[in-house]
N, C-alpha and C. Protein backbone atom coordinates (compact mmCIF):
# COMPACT_ATOMS: atom_id res chain seq x y z
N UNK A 1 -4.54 -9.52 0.87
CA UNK A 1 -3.62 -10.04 -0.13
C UNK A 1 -2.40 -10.58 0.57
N UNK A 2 -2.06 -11.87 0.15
CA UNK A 2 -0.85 -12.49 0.74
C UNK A 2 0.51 -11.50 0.66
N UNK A 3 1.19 -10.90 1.21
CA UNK A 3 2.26 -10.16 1.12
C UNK A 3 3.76 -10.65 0.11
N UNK A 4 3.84 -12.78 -0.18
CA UNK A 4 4.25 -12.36 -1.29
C UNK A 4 3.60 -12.10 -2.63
N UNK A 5 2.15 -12.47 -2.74
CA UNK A 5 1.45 -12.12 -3.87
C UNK A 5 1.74 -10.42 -3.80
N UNK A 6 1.77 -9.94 -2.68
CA UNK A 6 2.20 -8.14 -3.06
C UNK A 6 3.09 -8.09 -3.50
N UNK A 7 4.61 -8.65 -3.26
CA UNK A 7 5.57 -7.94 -3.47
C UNK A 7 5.84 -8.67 -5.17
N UNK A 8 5.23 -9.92 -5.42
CA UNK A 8 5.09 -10.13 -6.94
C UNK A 8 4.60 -9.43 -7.60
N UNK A 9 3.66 -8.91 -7.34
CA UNK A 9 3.02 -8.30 -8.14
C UNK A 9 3.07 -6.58 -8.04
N UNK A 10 4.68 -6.13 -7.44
CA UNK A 10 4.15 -4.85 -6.91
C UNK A 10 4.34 -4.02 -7.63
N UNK A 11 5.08 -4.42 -9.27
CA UNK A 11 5.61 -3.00 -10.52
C UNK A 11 3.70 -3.04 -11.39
N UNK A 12 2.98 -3.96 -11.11
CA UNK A 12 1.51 -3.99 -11.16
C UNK A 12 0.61 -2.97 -10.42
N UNK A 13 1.31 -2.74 -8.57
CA UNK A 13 0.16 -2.11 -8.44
C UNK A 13 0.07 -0.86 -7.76
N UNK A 14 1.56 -0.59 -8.61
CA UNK A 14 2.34 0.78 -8.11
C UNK A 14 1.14 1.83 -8.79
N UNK A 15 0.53 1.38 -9.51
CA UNK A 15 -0.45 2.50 -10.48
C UNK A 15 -1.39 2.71 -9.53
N UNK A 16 -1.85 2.04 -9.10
CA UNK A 16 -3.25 1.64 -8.33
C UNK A 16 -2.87 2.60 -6.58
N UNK A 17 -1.37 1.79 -6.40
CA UNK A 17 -1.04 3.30 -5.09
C UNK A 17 -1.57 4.77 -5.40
N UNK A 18 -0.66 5.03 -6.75
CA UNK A 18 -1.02 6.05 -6.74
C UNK A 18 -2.27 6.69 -6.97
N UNK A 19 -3.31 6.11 -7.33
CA UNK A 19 -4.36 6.64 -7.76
C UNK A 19 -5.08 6.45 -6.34
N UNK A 20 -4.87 5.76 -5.49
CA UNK A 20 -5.60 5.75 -4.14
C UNK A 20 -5.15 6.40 -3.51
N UNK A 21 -3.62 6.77 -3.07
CA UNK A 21 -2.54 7.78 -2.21
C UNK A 21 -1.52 8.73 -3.22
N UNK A 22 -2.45 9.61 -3.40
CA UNK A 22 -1.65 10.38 -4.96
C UNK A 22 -0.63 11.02 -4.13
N UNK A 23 -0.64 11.47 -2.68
CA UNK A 23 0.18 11.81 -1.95
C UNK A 23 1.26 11.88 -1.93
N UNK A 24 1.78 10.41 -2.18
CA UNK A 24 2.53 9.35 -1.94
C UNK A 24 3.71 10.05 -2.88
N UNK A 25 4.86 10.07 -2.79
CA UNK A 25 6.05 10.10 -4.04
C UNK A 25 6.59 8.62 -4.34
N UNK A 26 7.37 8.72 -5.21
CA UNK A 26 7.91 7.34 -6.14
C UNK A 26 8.93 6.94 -5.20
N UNK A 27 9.54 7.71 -4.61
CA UNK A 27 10.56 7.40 -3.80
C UNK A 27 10.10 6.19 -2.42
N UNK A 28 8.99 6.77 -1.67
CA UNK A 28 7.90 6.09 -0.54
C UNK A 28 7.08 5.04 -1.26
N UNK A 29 6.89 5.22 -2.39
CA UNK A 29 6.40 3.82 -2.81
C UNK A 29 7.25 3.08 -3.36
N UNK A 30 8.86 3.18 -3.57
CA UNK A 30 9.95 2.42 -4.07
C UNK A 30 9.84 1.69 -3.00
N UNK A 31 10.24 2.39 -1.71
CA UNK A 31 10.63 1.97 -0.13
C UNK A 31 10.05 0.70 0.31
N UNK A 32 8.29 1.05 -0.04
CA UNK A 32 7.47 -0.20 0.60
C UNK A 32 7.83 -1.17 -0.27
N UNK A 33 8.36 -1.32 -1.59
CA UNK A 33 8.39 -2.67 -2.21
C UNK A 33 7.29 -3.29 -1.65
N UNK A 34 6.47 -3.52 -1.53
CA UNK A 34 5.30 -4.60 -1.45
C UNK A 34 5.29 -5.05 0.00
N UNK A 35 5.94 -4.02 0.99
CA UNK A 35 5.71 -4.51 2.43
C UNK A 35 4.45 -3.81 3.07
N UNK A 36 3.27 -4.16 3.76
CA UNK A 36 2.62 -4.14 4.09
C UNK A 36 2.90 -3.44 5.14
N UNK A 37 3.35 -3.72 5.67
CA UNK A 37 3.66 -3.04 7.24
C UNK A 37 4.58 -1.64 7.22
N UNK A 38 5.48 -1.69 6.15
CA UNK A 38 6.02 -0.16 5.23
C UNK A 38 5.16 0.56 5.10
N UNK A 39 4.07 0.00 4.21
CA UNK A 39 2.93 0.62 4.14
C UNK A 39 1.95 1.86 5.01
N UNK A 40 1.75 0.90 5.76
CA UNK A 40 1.17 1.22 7.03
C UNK A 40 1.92 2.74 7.68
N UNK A 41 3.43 2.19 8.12
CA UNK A 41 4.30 3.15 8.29
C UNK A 41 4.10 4.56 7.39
N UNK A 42 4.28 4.58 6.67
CA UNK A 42 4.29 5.77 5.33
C UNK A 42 2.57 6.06 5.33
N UNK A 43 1.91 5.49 4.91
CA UNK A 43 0.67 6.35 5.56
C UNK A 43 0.27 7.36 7.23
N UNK A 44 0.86 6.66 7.93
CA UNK A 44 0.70 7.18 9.00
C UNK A 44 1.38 8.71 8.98
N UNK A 45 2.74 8.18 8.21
CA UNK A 45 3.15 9.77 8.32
C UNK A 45 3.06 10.80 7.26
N UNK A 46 2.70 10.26 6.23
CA UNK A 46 2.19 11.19 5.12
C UNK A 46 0.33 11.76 5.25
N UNK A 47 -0.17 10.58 6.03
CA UNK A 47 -1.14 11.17 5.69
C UNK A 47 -1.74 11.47 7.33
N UNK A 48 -1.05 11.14 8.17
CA UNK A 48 -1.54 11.77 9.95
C UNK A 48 -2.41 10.64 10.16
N UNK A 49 -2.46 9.32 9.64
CA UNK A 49 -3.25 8.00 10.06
C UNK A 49 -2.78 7.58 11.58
N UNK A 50 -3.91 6.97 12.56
CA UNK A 50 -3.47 6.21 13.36
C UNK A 50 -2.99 4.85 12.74
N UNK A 51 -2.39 3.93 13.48
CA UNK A 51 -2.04 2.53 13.12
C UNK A 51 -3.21 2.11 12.63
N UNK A 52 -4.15 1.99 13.45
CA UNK A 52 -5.52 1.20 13.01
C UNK A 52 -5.91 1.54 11.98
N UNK A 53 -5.90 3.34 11.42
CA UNK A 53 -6.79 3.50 10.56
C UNK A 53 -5.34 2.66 9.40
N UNK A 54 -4.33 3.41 9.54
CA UNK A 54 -3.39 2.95 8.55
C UNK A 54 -3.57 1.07 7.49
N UNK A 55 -3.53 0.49 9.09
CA UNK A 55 -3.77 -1.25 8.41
C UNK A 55 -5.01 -1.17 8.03
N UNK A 56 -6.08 -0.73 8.32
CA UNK A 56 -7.36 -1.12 7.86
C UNK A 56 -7.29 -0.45 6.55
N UNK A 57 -6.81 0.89 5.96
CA UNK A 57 -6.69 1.24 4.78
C UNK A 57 -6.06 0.27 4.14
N UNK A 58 -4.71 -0.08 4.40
CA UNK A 58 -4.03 -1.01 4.14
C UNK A 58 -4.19 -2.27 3.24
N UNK A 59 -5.38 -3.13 4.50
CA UNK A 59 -6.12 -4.31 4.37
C UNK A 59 -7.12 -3.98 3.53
N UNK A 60 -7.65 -3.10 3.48
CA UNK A 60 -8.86 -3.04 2.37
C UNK A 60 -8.32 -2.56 0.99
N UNK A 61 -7.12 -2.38 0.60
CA UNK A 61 -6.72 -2.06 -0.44
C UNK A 61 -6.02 -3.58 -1.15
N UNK A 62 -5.54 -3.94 -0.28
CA UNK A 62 -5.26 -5.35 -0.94
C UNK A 62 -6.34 -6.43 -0.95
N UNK A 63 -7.37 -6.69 -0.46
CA UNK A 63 -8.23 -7.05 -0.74
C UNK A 63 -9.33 -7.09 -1.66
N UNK A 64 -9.70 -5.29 -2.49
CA UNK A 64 -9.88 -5.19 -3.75
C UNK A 64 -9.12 -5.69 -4.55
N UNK A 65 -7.37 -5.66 -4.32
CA UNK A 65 -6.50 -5.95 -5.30
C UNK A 65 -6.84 -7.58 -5.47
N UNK A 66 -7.22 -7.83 -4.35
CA UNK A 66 -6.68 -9.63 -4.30
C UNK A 66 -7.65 -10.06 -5.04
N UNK A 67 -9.20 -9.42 -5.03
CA UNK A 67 -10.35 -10.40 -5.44
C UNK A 67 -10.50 -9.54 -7.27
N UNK A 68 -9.61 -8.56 -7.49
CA UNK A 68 -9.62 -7.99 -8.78
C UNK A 68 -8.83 -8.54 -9.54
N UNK A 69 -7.38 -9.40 -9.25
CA UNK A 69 -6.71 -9.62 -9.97
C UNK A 69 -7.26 -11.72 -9.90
């Protein structure tokens, strides 16, 4: 997903975070606003991801998003 199509669309797919990274608090998903690379960041440390695994979660989550919406 294009990163500004994320951050347009990101009070859309704040639901969808959470139901994939229930982990996550409102506060860490305020933070990323629709940055990708935030993203990445905050998985790694909430959930003990390497980088790689982090973007590839990442990338495959906006990619359902991209071809769903």
């Amino acid at each position: 997903m294009n990163k500004d199509i994320a951050q347009g669309k990101w009070e859309q797919l704040k639901g969808s975070i959470k139901e994939k990274w229930g982990d996550l608090t409102d506060d860490e998903i305020t933070q990323v606003n629709g940055n990708a690379e935030k993203m990445c960041g905050v998985l790694q440390e909430r959930y003990g991801r390497t980088r790689e695994e982090a973007e590839t979660e990442v990338n495959d989550f906006w990619a359902r998003q991209d071809s769903g919406m």
